[in-house]
C-alpha atoms as a PDB file:
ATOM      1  CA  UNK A   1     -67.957  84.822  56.400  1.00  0.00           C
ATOM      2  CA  UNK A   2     -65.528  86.011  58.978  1.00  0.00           C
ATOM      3  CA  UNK A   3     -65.050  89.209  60.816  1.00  0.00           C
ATOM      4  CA  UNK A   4     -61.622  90.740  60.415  1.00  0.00           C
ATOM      5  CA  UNK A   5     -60.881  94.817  62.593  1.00  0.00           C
ATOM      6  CA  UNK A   6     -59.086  97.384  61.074  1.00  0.00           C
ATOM      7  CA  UNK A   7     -57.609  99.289  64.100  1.00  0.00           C
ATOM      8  CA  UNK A   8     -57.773 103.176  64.517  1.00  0.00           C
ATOM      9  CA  UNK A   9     -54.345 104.077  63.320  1.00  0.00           C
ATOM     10  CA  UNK A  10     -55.700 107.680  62.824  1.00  0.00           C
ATOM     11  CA  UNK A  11     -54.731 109.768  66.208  1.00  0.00           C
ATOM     12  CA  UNK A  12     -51.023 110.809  66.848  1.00  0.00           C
ATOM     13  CA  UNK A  13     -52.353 110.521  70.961  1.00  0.00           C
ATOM     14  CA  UNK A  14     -53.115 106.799  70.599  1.00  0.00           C
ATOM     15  CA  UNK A  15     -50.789 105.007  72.220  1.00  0.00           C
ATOM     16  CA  UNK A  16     -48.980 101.835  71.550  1.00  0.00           C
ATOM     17  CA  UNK A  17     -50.078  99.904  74.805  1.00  0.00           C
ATOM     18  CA  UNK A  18     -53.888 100.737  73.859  1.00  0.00           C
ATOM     19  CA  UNK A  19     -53.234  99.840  69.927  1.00  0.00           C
ATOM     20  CA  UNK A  20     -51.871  96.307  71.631  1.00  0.00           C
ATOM     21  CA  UNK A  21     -54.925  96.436  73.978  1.00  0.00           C
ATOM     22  CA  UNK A  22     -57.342  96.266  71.045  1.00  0.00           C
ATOM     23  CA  UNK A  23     -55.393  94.012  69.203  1.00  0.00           C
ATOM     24  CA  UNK A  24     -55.715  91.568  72.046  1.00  0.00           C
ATOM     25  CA  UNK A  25     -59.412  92.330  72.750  1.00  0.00           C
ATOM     26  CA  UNK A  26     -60.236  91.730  68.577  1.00  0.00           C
ATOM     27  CA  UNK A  27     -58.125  88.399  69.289  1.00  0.00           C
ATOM     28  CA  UNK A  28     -60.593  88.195  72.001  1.00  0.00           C
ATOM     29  CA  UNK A  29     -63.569  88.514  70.536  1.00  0.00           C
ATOM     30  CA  UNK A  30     -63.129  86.333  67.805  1.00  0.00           C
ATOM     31  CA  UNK A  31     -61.980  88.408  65.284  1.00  0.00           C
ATOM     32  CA  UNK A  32     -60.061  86.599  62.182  1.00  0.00           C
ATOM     33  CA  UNK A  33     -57.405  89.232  61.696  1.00  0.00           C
ATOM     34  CA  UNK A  34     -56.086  92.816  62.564  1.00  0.00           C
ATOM     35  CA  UNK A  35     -55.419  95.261  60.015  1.00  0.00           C
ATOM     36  CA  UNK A  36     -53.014  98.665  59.626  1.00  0.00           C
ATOM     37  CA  UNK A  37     -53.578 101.334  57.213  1.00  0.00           C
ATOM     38  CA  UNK A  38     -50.060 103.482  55.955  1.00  0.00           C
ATOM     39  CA  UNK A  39     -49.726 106.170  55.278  1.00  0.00           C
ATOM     40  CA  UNK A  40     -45.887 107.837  54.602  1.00  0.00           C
ATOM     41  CA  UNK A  41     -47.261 111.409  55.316  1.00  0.00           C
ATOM     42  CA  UNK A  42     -51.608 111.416  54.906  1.00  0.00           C
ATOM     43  CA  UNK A  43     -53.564 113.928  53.774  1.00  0.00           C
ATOM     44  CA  UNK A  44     -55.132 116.325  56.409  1.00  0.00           C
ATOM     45  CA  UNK A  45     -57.415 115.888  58.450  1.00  0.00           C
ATOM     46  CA  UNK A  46     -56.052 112.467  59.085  1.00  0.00           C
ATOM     47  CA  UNK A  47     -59.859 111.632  60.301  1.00  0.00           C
ATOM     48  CA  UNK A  48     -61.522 108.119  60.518  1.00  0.00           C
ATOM     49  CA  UNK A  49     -60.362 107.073  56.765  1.00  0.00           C
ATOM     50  CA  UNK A  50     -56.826 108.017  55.999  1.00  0.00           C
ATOM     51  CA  UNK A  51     -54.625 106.643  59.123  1.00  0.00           C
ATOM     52  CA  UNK A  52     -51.340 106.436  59.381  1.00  0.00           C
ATOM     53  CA  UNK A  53     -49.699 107.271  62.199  1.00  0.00           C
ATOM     54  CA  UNK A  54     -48.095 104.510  63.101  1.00  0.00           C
ATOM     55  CA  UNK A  55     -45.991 103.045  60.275  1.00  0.00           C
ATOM     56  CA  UNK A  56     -47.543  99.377  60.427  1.00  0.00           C
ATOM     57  CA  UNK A  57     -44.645  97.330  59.729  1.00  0.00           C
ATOM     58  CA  UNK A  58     -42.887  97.968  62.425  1.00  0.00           C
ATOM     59  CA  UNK A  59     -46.102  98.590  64.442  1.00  0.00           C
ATOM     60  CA  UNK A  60     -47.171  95.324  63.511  1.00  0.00           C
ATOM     61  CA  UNK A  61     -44.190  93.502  64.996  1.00  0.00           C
ATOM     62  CA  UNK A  62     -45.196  94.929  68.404  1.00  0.00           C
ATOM     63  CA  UNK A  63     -48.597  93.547  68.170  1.00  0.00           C
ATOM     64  CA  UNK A  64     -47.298  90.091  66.724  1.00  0.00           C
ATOM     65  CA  UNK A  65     -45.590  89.759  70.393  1.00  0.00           C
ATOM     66  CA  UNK A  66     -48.797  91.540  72.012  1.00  0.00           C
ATOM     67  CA  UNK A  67     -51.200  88.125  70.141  1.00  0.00           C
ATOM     68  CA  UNK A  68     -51.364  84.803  69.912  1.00  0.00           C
ATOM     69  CA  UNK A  69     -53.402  83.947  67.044  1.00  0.00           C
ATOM     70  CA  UNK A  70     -54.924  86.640  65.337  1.00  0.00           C
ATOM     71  CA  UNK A  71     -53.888  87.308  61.744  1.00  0.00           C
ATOM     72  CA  UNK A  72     -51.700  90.788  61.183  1.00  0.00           C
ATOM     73  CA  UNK A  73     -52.743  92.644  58.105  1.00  0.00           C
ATOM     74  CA  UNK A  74     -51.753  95.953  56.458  1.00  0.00           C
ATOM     75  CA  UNK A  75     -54.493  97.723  54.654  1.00  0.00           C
ATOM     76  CA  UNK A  76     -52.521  98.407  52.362  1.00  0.00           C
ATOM     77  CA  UNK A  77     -48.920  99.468  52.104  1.00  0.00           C
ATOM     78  CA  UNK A  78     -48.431 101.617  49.631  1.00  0.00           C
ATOM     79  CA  UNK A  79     -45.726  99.660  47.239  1.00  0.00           C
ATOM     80  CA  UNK A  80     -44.548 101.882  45.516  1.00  0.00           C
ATOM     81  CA  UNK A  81     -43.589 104.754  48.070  1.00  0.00           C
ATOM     82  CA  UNK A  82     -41.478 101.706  49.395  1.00  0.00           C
ATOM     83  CA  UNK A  83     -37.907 100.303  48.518  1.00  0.00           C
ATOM     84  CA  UNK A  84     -39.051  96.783  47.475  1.00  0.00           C
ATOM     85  CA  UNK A  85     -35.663  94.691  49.406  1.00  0.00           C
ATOM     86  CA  UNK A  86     -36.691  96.415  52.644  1.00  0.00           C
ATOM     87  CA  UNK A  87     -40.483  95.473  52.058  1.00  0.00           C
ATOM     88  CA  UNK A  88     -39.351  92.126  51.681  1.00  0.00           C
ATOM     89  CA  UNK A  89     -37.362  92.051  54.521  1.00  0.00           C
ATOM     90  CA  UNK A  90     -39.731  93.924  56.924  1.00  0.00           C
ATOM     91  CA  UNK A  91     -42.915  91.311  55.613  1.00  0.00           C
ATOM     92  CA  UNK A  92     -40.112  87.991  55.771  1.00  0.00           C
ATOM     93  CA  UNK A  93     -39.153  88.870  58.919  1.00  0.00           C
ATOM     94  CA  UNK A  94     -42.822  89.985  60.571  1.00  0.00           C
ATOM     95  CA  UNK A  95     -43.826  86.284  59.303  1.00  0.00           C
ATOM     96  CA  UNK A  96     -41.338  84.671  61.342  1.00  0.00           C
ATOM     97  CA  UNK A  97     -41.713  86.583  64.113  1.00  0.00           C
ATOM     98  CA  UNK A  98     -45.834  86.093  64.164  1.00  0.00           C
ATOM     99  CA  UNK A  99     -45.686  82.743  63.326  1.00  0.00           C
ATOM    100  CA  UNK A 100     -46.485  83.038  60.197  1.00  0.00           C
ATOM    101  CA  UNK A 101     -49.786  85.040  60.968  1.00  0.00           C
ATOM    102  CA  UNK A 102     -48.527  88.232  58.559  1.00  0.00           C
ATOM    103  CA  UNK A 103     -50.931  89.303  55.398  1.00  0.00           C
ATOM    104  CA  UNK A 104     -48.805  91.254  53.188  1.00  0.00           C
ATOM    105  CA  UNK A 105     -51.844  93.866  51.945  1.00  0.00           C
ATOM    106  CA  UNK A 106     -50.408  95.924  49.105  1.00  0.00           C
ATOM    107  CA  UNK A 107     -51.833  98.756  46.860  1.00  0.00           C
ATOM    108  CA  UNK A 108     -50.506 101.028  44.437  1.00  0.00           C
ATOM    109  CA  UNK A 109     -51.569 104.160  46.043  1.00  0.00           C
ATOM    110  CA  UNK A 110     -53.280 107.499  45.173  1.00  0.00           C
ATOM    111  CA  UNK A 111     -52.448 110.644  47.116  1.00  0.00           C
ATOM    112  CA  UNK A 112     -50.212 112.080  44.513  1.00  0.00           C
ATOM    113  CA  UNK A 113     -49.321 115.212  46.723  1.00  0.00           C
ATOM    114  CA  UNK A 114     -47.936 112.360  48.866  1.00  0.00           C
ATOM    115  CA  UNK A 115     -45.741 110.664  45.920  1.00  0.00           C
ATOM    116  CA  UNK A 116     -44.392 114.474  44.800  1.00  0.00           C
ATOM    117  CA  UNK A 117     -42.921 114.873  48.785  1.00  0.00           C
ATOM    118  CA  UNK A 118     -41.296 111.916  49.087  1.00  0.00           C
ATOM    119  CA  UNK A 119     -39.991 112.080  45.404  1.00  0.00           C
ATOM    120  CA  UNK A 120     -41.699 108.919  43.946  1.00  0.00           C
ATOM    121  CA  UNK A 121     -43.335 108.580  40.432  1.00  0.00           C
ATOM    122  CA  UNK A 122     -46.806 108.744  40.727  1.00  0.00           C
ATOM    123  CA  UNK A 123     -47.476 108.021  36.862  1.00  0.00           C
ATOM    124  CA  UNK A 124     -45.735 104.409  37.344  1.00  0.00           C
ATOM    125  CA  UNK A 125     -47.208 103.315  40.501  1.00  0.00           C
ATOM    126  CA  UNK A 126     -48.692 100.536  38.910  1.00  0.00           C
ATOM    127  CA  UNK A 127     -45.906  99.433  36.828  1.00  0.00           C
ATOM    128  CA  UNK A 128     -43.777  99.637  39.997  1.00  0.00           C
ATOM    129  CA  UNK A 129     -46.510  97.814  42.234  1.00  0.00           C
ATOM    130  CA  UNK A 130     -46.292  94.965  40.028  1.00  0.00           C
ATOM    131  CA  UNK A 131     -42.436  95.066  39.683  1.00  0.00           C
ATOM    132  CA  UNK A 132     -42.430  94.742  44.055  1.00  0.00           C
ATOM    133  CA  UNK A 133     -44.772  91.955  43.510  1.00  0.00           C
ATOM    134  CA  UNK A 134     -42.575  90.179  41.244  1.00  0.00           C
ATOM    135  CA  UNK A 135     -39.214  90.980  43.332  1.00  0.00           C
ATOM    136  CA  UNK A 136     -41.491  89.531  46.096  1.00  0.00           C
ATOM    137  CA  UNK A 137     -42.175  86.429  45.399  1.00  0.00           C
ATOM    138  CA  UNK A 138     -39.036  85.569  43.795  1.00  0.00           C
ATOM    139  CA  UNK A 139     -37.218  86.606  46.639  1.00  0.00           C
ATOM    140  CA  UNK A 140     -40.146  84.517  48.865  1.00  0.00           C
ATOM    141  CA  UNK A 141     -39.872  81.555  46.570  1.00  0.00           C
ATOM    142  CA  UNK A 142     -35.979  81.361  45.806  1.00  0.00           C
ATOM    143  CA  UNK A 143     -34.025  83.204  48.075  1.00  0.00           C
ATOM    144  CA  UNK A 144     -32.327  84.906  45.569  1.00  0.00           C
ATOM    145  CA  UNK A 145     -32.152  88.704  44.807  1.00  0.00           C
ATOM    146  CA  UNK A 146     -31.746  89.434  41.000  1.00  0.00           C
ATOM    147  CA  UNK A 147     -28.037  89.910  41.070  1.00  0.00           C
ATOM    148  CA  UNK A 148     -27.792  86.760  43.037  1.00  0.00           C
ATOM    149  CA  UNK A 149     -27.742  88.236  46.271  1.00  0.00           C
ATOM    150  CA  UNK A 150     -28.897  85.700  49.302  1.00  0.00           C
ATOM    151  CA  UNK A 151     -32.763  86.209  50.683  1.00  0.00           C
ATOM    152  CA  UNK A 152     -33.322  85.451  53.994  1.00  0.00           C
ATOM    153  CA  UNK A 153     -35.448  84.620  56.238  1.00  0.00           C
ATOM    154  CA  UNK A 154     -37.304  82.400  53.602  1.00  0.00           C
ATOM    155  CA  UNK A 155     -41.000  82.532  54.709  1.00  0.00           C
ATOM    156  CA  UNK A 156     -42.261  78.978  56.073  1.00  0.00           C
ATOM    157  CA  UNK A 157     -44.920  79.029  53.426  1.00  0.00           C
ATOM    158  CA  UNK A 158     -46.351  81.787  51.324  1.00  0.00           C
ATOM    159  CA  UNK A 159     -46.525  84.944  52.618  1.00  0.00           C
ATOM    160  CA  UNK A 160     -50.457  85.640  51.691  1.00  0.00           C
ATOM    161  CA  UNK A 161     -50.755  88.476  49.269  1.00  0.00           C
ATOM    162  CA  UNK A 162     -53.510  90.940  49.712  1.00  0.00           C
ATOM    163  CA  UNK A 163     -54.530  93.524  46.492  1.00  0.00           C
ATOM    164  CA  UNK A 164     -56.169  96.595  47.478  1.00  0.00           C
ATOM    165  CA  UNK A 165     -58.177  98.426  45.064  1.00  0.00           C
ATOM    166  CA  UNK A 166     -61.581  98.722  43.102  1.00  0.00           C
ATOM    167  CA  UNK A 167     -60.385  99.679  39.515  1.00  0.00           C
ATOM    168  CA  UNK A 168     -60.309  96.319  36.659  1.00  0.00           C
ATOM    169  CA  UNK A 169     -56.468  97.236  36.429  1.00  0.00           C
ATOM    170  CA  UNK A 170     -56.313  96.113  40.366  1.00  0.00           C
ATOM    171  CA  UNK A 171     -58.783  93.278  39.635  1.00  0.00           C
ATOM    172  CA  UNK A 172     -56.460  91.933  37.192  1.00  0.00           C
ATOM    173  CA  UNK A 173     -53.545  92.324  39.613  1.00  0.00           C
ATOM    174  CA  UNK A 174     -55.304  90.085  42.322  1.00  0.00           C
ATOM    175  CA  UNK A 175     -55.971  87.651  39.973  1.00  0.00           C
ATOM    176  CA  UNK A 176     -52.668  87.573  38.703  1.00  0.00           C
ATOM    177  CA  UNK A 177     -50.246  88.247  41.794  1.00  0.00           C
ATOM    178  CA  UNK A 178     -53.057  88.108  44.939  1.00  0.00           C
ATOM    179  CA  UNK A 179     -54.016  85.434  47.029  1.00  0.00           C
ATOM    180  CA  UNK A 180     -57.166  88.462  48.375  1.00  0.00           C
ATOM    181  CA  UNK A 181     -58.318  91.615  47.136  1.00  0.00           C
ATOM    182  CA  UNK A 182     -59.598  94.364  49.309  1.00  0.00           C
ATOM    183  CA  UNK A 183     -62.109  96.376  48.331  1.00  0.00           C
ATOM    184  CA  UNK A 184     -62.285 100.046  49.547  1.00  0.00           C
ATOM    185  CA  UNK A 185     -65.829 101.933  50.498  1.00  0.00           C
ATOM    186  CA  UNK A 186     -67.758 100.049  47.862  1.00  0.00           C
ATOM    187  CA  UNK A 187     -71.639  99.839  48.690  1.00  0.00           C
ATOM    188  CA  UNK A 188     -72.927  96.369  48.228  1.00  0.00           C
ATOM    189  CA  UNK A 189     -74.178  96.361  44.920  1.00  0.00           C
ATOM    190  CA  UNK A 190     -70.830  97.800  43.954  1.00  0.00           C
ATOM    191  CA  UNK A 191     -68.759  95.128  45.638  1.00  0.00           C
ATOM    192  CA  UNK A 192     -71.415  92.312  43.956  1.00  0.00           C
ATOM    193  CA  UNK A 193     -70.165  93.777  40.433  1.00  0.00           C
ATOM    194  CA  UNK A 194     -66.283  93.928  41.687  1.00  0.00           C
ATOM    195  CA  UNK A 195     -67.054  90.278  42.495  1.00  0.00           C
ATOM    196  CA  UNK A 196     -68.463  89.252  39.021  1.00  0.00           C
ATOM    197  CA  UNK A 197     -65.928  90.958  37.522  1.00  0.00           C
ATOM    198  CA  UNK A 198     -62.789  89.333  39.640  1.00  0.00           C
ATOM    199  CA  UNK A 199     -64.799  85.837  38.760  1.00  0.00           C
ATOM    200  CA  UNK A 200     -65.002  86.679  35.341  1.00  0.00           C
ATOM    201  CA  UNK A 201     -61.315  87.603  34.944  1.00  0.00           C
ATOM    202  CA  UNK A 202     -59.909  84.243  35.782  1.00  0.00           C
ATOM    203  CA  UNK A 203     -62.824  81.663  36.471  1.00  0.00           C
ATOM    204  CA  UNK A 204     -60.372  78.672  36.995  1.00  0.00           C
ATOM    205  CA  UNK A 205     -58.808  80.880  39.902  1.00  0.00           C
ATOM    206  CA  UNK A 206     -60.638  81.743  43.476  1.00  0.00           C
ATOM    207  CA  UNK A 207     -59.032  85.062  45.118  1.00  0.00           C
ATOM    208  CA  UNK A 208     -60.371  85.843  49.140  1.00  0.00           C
ATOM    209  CA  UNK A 209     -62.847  88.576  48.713  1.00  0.00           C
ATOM    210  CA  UNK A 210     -62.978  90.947  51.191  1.00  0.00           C
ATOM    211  CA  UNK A 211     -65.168  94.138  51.703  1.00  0.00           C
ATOM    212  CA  UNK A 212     -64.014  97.378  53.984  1.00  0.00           C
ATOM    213  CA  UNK A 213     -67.119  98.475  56.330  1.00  0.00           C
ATOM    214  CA  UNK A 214     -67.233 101.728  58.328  1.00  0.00           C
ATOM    215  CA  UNK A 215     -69.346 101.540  61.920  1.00  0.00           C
ATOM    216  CA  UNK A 216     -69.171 104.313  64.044  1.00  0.00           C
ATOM    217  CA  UNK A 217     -72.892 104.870  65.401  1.00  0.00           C
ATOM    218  CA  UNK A 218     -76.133 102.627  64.008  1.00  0.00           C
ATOM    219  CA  UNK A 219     -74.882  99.041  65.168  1.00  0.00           C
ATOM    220  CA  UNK A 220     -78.376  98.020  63.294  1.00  0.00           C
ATOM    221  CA  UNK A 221     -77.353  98.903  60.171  1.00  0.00           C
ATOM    222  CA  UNK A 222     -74.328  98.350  60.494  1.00  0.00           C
ATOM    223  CA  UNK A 223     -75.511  94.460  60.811  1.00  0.00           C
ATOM    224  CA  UNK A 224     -77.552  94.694  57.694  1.00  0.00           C
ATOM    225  CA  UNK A 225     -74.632  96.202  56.132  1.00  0.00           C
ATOM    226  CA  UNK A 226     -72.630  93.281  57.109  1.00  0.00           C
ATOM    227  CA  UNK A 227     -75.312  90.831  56.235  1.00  0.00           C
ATOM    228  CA  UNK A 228     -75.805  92.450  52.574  1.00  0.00           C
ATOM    229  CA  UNK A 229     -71.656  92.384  51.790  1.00  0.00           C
ATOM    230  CA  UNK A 230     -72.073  88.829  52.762  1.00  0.00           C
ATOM    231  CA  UNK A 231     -75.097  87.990  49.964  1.00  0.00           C
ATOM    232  CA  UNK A 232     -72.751  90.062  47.652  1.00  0.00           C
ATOM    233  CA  UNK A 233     -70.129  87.589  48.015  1.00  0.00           C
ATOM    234  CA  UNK A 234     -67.482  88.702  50.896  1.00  0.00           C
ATOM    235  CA  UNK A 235     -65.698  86.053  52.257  1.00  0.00           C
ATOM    236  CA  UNK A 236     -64.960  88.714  54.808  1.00  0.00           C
ATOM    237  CA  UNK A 237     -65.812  92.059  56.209  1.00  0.00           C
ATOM    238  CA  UNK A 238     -63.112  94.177  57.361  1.00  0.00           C
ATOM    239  CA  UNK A 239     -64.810  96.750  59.813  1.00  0.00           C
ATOM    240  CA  UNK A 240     -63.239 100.107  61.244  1.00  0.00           C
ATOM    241  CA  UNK A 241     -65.194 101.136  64.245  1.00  0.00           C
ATOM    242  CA  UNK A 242     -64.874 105.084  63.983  1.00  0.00           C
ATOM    243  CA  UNK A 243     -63.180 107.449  66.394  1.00  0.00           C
ATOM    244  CA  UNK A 244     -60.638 105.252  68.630  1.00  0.00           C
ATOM    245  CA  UNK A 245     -63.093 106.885  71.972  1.00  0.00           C
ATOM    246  CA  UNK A 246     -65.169 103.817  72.438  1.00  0.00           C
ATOM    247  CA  UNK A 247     -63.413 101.879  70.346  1.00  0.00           C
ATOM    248  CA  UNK A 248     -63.313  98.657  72.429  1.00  0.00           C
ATOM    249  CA  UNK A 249     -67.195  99.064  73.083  1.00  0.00           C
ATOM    250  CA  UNK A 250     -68.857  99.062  69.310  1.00  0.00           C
ATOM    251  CA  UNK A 251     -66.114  96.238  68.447  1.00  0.00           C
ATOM    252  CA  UNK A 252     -67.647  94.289  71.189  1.00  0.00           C
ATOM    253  CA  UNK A 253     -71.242  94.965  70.226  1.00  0.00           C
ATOM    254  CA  UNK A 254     -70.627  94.187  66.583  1.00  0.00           C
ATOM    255  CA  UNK A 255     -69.105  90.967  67.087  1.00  0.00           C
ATOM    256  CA  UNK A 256     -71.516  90.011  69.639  1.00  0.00           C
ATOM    257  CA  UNK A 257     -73.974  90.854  67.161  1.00  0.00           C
ATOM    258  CA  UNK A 258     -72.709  89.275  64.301  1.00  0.00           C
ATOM    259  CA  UNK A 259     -71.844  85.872  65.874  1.00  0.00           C
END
């Protein structure tokens, strides 16, 4: 099981030198990927969940030229507040400029206040999630935009799709679309069911599981945490390490901890 950081995109006085900072340090310290949360306009208090700030799209092209060889992840981007050519683009063109390190993390989203500002549909999310995902990889796979328009640049390889979500309906969409799913603040026992589920939904298929940890003060439990997502069936933990003041420190400590 690997070790994957979700970085604290959660404080408008972060700035982008220290976001590349820990980005290098995770890369550092062994970690298998990065990860951004978005947010178009989060709820308030932004706090250690929501993030945000930083849209990570863009953000995440300044940390592909900040790394080497750490994976860049969003966590997730919230299809459907998006216009599905430019998410395309933006993922097509992070790839290329990584190295082909991008995870394209995707989710259908659930802050409706957030839908009714921008002016998107909150009742189809999921019907427009899966028509991005479609879009997606045709445009990946062919080059081709449904009116025939040309698709470039064509990703060296597939663009690893990441399903966010606990709900069956986002289940089935992992199997179906996902090369991972993400779970989000499931205990354990909870993510073990997920798991049986996803397995039971397409046997013949094996989707990355990964589970979302929070670690902000008890680096014991935290351990056993980690340790008990593993024996639930994570192929990976994806661990947010509170309050970006001493950031650096309990990402240190955890990893040295979990090595």
């Amino acid at each position: 099981m690997t070790r994957q950081a979700v970085l604290p995109n959660e404080s408008p006085d972060l700035t982008p030198r220290r976001l590349a900072d820990l980005a290098r340090l995770a890369e550092e310290l062994g970690y298998e990927s990065v990860w951004l949360p978005d947010h178009v306009l989060p709820p308030e208090p932004f706090g250690e969940v929501f993030g945000g700030v930083y849209e990570p799209l863009a953000t995440l092209g300044y940390l592909a030229a900040a790394t080497e060889r750490v994976q860049l992840g969003t966590s997730v981007v919230i299809a459907p507040l998006r216009e599905p050519y430019l998410l395309a683009k933006q993922a097509a063109t992070i790839d290329r400029l990584s190295g082909h390190r991008l995870i394209l993390g995707v989710g259908a989203g659930w802050n409706e206040p957030e839908f009714a500002e921008i002016g998107a549909d909150f009742s189809r999310r999921g019907a427009t999630l899966d028509d991005t995902l479609s879009l997606l990889d045709q445009l990946f796979t062919t080059g081709r935009g449904r009116a025939g328009g040309y698709f470039e640049p064509r990703p060296q390889g597939r663009i690893p799709i990441l399903v966010g979500g606990n709900s069956t309906v986002a289940l089935r969409r992992a199997v179906r679309a996902g090369d991972q799913w993400l779970s989000a603040g499931l205990s354990p026992e909870a993510f073990a069911e997920r798991v049986a589920t996803l397995t039971r939904l397409d046997p013949e298929r094996r989707v990355r599981r990964i589970a979302r940890q929070q670690f902000s003060k008890d680096l014991s439990a935290a351990v056993e945490t980690y340790r008990a997502y593993r024996e639930a069936g994570a192929d990976a933990v994806a661990v947010h390490f509170g309050s970006d003041d001493g950031y650096e420190e309990r990402m240190a400590a955890f990893a040295a901890a979990t090595a």
